[in-house]
C-alpha atoms as a PDB file:
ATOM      1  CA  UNK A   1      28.487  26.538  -0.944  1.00  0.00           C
ATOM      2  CA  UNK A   2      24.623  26.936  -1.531  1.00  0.00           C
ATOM      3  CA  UNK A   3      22.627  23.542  -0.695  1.00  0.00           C
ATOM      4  CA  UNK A   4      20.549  22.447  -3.694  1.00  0.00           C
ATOM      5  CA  UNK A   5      16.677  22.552  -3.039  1.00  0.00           C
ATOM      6  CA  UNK A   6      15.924  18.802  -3.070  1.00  0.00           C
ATOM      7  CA  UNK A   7      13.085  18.591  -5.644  1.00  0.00           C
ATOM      8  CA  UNK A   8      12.547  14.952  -4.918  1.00  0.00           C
ATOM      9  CA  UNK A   9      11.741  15.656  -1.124  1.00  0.00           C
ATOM     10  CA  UNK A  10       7.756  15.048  -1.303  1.00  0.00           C
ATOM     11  CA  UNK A  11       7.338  13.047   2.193  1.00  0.00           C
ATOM     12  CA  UNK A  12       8.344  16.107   4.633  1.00  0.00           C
ATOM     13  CA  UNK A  13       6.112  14.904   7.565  1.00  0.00           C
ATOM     14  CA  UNK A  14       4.537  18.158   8.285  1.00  0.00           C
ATOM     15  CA  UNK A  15       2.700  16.019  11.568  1.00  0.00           C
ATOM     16  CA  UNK A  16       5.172  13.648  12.230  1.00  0.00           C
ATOM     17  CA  UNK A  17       3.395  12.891  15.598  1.00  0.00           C
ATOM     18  CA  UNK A  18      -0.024  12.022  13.515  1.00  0.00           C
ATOM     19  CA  UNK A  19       2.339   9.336  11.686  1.00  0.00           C
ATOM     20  CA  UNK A  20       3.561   7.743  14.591  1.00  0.00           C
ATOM     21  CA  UNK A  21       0.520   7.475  16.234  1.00  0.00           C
ATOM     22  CA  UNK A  22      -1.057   5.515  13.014  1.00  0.00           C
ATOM     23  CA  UNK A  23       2.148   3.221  12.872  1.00  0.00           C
ATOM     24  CA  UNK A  24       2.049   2.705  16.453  1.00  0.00           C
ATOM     25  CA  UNK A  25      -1.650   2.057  16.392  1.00  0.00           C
ATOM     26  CA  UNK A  26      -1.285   0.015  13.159  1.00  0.00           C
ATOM     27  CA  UNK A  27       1.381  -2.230  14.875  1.00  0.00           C
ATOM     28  CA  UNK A  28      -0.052  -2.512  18.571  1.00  0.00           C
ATOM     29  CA  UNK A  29      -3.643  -3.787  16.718  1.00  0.00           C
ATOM     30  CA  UNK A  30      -1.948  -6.299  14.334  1.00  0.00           C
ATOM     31  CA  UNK A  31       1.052  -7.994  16.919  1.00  0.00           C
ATOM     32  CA  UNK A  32      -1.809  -9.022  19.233  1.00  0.00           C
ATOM     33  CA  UNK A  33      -3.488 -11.215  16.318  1.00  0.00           C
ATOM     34  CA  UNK A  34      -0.209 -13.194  15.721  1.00  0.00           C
ATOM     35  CA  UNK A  35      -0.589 -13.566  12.235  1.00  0.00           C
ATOM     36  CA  UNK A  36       2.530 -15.183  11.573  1.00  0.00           C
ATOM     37  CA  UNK A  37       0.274 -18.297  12.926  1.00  0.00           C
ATOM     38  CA  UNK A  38      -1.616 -18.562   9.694  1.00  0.00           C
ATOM     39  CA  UNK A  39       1.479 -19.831   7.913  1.00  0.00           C
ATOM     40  CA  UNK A  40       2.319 -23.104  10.108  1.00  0.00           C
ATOM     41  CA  UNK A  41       5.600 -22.402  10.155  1.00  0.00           C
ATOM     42  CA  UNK A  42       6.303 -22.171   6.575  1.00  0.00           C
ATOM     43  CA  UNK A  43       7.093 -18.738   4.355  1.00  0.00           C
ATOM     44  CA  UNK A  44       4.297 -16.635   2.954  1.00  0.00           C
ATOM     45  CA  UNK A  45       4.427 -17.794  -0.942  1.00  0.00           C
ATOM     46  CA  UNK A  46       7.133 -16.339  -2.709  1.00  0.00           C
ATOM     47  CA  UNK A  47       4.687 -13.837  -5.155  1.00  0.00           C
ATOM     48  CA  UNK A  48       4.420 -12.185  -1.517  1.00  0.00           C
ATOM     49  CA  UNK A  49       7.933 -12.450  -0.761  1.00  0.00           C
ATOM     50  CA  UNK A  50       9.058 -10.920  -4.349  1.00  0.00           C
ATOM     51  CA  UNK A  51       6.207  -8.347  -4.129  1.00  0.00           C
ATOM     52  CA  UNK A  52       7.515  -7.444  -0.407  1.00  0.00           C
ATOM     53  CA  UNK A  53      10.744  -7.337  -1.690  1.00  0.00           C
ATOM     54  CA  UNK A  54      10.334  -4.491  -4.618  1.00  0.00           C
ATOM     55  CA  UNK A  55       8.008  -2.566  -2.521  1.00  0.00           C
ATOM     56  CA  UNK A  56      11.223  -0.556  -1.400  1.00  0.00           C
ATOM     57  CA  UNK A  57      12.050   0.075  -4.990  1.00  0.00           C
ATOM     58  CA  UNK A  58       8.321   0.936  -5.856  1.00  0.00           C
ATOM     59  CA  UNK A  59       8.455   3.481  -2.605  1.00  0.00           C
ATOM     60  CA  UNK A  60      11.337   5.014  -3.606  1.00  0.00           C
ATOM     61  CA  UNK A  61      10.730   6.474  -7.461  1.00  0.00           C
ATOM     62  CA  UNK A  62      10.733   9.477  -6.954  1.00  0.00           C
ATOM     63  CA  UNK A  63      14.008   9.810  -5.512  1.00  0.00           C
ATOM     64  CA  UNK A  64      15.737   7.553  -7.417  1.00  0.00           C
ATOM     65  CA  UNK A  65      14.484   9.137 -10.421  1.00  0.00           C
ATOM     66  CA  UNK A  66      15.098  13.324  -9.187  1.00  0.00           C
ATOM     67  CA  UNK A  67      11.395  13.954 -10.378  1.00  0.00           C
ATOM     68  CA  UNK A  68       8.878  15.179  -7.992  1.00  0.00           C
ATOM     69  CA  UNK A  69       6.237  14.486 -10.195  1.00  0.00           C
ATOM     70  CA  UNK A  70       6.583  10.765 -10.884  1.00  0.00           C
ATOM     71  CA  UNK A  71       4.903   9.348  -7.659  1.00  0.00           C
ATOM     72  CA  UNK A  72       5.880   6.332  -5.948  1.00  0.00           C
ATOM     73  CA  UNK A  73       3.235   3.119  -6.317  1.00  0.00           C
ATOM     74  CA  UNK A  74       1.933   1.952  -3.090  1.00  0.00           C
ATOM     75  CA  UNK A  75       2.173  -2.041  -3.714  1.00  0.00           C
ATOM     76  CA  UNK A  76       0.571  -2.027  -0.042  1.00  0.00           C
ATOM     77  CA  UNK A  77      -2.775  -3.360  -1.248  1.00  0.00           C
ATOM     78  CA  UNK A  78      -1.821  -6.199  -2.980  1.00  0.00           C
ATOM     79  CA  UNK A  79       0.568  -7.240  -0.690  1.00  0.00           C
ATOM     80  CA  UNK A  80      -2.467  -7.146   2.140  1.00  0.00           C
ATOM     81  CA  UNK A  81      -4.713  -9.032  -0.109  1.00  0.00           C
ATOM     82  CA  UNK A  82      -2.097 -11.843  -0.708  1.00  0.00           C
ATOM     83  CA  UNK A  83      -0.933 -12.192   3.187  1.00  0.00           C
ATOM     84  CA  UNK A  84      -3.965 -10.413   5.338  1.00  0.00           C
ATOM     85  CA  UNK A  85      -3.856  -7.051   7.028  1.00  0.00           C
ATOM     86  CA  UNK A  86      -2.235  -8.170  10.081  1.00  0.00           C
ATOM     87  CA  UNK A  87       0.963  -9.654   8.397  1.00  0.00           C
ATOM     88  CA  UNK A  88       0.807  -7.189   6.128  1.00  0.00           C
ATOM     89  CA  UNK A  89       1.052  -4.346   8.256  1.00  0.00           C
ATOM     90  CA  UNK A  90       4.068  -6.106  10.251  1.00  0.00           C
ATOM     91  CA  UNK A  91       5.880  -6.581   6.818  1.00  0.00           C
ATOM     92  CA  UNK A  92       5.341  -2.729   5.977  1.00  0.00           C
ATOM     93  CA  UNK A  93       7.699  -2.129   9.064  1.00  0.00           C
ATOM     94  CA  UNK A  94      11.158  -3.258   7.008  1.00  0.00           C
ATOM     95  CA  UNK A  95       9.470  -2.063   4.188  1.00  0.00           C
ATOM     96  CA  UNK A  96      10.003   1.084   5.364  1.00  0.00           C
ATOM     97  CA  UNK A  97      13.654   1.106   6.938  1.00  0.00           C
ATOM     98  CA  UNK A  98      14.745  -0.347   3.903  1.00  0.00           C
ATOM     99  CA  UNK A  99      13.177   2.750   1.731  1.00  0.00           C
ATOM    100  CA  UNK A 100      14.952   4.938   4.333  1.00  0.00           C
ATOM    101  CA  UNK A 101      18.290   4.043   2.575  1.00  0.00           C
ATOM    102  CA  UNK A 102      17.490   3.241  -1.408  1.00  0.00           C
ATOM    103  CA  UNK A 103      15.986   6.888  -1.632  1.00  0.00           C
ATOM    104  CA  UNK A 104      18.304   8.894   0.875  1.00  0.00           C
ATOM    105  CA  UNK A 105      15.177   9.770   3.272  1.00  0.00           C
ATOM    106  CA  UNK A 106      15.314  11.236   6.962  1.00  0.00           C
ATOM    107  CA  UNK A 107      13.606   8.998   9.758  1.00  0.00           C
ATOM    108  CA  UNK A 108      10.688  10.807   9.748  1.00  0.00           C
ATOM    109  CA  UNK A 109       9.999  11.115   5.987  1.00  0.00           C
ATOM    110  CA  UNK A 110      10.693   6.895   6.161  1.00  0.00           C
ATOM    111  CA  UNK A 111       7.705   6.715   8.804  1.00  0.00           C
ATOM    112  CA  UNK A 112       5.445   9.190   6.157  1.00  0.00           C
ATOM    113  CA  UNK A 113       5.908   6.558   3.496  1.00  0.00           C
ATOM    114  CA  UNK A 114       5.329   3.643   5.750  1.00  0.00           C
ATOM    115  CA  UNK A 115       2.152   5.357   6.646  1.00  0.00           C
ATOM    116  CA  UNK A 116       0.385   7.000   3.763  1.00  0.00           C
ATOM    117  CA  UNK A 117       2.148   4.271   1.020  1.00  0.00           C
ATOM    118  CA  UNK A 118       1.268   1.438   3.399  1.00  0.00           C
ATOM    119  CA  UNK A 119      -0.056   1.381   6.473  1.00  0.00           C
ATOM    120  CA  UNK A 120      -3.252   3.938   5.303  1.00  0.00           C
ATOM    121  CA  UNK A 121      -4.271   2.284   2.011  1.00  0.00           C
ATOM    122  CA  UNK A 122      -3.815  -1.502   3.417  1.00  0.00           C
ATOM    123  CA  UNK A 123      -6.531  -0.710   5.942  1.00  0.00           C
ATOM    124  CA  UNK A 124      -8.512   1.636   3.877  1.00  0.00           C
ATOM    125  CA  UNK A 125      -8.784  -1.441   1.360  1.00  0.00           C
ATOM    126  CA  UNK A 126      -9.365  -3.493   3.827  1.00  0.00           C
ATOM    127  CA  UNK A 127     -12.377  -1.498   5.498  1.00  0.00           C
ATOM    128  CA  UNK A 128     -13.478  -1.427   1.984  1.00  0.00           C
ATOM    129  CA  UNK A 129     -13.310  -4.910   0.740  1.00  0.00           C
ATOM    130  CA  UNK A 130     -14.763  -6.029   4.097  1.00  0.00           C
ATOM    131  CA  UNK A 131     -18.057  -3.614   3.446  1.00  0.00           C
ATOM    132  CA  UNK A 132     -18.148  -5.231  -0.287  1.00  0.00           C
ATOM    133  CA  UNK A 133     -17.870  -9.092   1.378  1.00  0.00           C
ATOM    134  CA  UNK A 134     -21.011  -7.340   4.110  1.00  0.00           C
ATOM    135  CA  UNK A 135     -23.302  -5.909   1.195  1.00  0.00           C
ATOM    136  CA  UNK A 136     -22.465  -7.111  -2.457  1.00  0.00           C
ATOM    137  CA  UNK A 137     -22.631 -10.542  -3.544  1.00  0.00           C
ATOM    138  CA  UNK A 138     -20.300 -12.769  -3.215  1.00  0.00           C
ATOM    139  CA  UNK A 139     -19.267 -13.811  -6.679  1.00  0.00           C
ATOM    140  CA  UNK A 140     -16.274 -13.947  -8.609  1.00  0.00           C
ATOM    141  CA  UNK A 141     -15.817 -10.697 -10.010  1.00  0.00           C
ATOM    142  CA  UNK A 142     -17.014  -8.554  -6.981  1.00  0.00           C
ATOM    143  CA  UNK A 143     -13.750  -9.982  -5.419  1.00  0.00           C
ATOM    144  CA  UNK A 144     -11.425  -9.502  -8.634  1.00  0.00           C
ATOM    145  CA  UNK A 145     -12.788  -6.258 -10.007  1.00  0.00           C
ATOM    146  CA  UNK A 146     -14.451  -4.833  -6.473  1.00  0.00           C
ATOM    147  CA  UNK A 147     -11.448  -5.711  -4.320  1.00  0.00           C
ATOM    148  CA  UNK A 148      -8.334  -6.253  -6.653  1.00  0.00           C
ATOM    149  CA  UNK A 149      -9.424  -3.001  -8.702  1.00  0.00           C
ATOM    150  CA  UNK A 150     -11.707  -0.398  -7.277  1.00  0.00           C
ATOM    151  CA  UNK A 151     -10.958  -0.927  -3.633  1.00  0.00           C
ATOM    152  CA  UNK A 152      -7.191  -0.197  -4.325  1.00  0.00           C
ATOM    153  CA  UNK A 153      -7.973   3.138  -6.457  1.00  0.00           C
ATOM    154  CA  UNK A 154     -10.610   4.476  -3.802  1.00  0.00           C
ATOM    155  CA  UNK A 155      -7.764   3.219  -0.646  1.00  0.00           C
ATOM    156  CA  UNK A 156      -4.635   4.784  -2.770  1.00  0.00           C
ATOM    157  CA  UNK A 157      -6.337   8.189  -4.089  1.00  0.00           C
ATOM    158  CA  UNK A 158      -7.340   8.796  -0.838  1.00  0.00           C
ATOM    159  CA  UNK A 159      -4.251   8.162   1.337  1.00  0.00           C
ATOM    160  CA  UNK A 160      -2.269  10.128  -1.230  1.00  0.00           C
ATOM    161  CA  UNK A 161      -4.998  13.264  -0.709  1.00  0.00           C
ATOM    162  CA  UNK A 162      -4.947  13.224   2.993  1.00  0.00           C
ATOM    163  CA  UNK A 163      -1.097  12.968   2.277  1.00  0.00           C
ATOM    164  CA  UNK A 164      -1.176  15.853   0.199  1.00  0.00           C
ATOM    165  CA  UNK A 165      -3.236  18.290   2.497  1.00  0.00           C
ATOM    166  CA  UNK A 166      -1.043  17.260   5.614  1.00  0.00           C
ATOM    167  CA  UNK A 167       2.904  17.307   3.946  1.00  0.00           C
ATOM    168  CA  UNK A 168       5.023  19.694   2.379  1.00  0.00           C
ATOM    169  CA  UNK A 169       4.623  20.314  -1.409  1.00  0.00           C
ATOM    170  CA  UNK A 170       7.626  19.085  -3.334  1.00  0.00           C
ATOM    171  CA  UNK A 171       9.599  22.419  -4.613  1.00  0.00           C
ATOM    172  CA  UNK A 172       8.363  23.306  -8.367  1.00  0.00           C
ATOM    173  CA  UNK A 173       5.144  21.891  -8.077  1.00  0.00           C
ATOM    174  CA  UNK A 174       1.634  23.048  -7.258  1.00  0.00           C
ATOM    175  CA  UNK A 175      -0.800  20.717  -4.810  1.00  0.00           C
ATOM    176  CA  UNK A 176      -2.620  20.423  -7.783  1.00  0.00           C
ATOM    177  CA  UNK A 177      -0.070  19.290  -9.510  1.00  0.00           C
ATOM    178  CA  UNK A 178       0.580  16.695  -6.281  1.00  0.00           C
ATOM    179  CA  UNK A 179      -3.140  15.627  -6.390  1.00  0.00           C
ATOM    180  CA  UNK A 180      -3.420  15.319  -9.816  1.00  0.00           C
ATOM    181  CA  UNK A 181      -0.085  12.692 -10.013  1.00  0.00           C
ATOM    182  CA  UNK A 182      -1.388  10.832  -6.710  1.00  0.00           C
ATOM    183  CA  UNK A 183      -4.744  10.455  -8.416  1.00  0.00           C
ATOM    184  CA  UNK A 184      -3.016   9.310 -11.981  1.00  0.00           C
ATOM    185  CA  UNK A 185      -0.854   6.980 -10.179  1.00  0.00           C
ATOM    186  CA  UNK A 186      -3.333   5.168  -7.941  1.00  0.00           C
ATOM    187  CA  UNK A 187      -5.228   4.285 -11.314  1.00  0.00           C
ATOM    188  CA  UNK A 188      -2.077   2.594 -12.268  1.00  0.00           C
ATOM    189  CA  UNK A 189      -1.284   0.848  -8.434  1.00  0.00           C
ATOM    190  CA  UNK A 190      -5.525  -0.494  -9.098  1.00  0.00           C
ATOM    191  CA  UNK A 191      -4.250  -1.773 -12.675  1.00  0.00           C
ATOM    192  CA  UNK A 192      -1.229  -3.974 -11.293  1.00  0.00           C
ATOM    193  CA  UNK A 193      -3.151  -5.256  -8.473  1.00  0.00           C
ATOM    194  CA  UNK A 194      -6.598  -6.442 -10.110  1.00  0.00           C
ATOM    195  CA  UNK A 195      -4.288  -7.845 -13.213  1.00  0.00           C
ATOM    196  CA  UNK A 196      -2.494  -9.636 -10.492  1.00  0.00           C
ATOM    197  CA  UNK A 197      -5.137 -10.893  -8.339  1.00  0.00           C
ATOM    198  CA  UNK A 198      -7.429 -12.116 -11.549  1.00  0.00           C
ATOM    199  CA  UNK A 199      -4.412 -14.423 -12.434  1.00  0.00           C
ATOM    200  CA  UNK A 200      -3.477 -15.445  -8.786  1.00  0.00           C
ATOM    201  CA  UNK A 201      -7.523 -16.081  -8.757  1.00  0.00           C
ATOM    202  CA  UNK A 202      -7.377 -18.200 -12.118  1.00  0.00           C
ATOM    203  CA  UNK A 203      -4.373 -20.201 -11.131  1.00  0.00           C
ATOM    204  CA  UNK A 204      -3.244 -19.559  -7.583  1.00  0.00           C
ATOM    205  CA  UNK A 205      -6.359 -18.789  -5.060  1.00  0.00           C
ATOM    206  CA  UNK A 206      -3.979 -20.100  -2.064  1.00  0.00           C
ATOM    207  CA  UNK A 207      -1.674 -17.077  -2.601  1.00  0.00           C
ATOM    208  CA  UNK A 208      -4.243 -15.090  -1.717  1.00  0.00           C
ATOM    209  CA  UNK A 209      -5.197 -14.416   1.859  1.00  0.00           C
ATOM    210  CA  UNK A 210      -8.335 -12.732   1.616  1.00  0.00           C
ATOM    211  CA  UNK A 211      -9.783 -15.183  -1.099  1.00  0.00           C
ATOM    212  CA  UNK A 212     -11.513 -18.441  -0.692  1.00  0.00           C
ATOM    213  CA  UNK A 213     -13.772 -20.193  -3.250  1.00  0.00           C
ATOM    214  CA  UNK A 214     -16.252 -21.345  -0.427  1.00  0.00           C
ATOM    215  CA  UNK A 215     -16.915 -17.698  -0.444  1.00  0.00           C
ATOM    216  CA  UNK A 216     -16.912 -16.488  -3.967  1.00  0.00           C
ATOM    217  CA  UNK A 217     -17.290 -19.123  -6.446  1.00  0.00           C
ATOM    218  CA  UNK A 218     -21.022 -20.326  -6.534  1.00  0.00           C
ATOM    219  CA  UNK A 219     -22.328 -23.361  -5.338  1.00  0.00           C
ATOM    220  CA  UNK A 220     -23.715 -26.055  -7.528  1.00  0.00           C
END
């Protein structure tokens, strides 16, 4: 019996050792900070928790769906602007094992997502955002359009290029092809989170970790 090519297959860590060093590094810098600390005991808010909780799905489209071309949405960014990189990063870890069995991966191609869906945009936006908060001024809608919006596109487009230079090509499509969707689709992960961080900002600034209106609402 001839084994079917599996056209969903886009996450073949070509470097696996280049993944596990990021997750390992990712992991050892964020379990020293404790970050669990920030929530007193209590559970992250529940947005978080539902957000956390459909990442799997989100990180898992393209299998569950048999087309290569429909690339999976990261989620990563908002879920670091709503709990902090440090908790964030920790959460990514189940995240990850629990995309491992909705889409039918290997190990290895479980760590890929983990790293270029989550661990490499949440700290790209972050290193981002944090240069906005340095140099731009701190108002309102530098932190909804700047960080909720442009600092997810630039973090997700360019995760999902280094991703596409350093993994296999799903069979039937060009990189090209790969770039193009990764592009396309990082335009849509920016829409979701700035929609979502405008309203948490309008109505629920304390579900946000990285906001605080000392910082960005102006003084009178």
């Amino acid at each position: 019996m001839r084994e079917r090519p599996d056209h969903g297959r886009s996450y073949d860590a070509a470097m696996p050792w280049l993944d596990v060093l990021l997750a390992l590094t990712a992991v050892g810098v964020a379990l020293p900070l404790r970050p669990w600390r920030a929530l007193a005991g209590s559970a992250p808010p529940w947005p978080a928790l539902v957000w956390w909780l459909l990442m799997p799905v989100l990180w898992s489209a393209d299998r569950l769906s048999a087309i290569p071309v429909l690339q999976p949405l990261a989620g990563s960014c908002l879920l670091m602007m709503m709990l902090g990189w440090p908790l964030a990063v920790l959460l990514l870890v189940p995240v990850a094992a629990a995309t491992l069995l909705i889409g039918g991966l290997t190990p290895l191609e479980a760590l890929g997502r983990g790293v270029w869906l989550g661990i490499v945009p949440a700290t790209l936006a972050m290193l981002v955002g944090a240069g906005m908060r340095r140099w731009l001024p701190h108002h309102l809608f530098i932190y909804i359009l700047g960080r909720g919006f442009f600092a997810t596109a630039v973090a997700v487009a360019a995760a999902g290029t280094l991703a596409a230079g350093l993994q296999a090509v799903p069979v039937g499509l060009s990189r090209q092809d790969l770039l193009l969707a990764r592009w396309l689709f990082a335009w849509g992960d920016a829409f979701i989170t700035g929609m979502l961080v405008a309203i948490f900002v309008a109505f629920r600034p304390e579900w946000l970790a990285t906001y605080a209106d000392r910082i960005y609402l102006p003084r009178g």
